[in-house]
Protein backbone atom coordinates (compact mmCIF):
# COMPACT_ATOMS: atom_id res chain seq x y z
CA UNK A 1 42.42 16.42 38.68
CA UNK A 2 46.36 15.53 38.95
CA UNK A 3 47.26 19.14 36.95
CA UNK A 4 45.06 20.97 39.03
CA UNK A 5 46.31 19.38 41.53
CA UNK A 6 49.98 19.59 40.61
CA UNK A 7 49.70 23.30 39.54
CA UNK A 8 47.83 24.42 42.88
CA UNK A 9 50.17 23.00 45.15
CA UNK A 10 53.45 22.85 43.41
CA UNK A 11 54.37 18.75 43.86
CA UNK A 12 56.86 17.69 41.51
CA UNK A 13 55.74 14.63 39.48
CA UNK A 14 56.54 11.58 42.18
CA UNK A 15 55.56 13.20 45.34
CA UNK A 16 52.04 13.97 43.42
CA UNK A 17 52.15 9.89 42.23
CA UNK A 18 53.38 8.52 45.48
CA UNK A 19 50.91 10.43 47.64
CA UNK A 20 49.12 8.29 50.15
CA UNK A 21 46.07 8.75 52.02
CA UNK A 22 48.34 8.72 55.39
CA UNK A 23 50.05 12.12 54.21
CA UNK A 24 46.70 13.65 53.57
CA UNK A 25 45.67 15.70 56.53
CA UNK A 26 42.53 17.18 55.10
CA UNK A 27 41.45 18.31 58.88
CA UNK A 28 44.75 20.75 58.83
CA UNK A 29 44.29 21.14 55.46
CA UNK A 30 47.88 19.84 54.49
CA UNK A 31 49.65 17.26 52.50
CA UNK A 32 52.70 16.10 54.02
CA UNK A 33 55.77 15.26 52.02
CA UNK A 34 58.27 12.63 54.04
CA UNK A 35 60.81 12.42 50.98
CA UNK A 36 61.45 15.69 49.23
CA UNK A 37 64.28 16.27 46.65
CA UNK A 38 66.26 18.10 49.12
CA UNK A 39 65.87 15.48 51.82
CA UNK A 40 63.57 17.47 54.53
CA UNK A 41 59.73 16.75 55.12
CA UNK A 42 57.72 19.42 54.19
CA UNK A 43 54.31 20.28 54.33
CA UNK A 44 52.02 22.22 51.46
CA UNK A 45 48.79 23.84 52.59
CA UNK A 46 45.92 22.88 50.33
CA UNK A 47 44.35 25.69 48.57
CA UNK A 48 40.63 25.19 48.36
CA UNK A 49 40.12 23.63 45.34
CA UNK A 50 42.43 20.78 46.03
CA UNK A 51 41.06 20.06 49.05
CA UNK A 52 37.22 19.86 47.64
CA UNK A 53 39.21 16.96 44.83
CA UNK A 54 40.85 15.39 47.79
CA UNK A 55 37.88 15.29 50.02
CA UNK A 56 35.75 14.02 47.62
CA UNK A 57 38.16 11.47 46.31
CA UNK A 58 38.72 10.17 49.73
CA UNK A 59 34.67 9.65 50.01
CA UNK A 60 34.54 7.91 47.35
CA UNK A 61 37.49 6.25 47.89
CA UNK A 62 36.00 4.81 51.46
CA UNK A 63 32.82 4.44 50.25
CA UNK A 64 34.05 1.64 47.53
CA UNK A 65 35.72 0.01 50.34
CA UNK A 66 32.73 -0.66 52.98
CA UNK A 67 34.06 1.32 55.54
């Protein structure tokens, strides 16, 4: 999941570990970066295949916590 991840989008190693669910826009189909190594906010479009891993993570993810 994280090198598919990682190779599909291009994240370097601590924007891909410090990701948050509040950067994950999977309506616009974009992650949002706040702290890049060149100091700008970015954001990478999700090719389809992360978005199906992120999508189903996050169901899973809110279905463990009750909501």
């Amino acid at each position: 999941m994280l090198v598919t991840i990682a190779m599909e989008t291009g994240l370097r190693q601590a924007e891909l570990l410090g990701l948050t669910w509040d950067r994950v826009d999977l309506t616009r189909g974009v992650i949002r970066l706040e702290v890049t190594k060149s100091g700008k906010r970015r954001e990478v479009p999700m090719r389809q295949s992360v978005y199906e891993i992120l999508a189903a993570l996050r169901s899973r993810d809110r279905a463990g916590s009750g909501r």
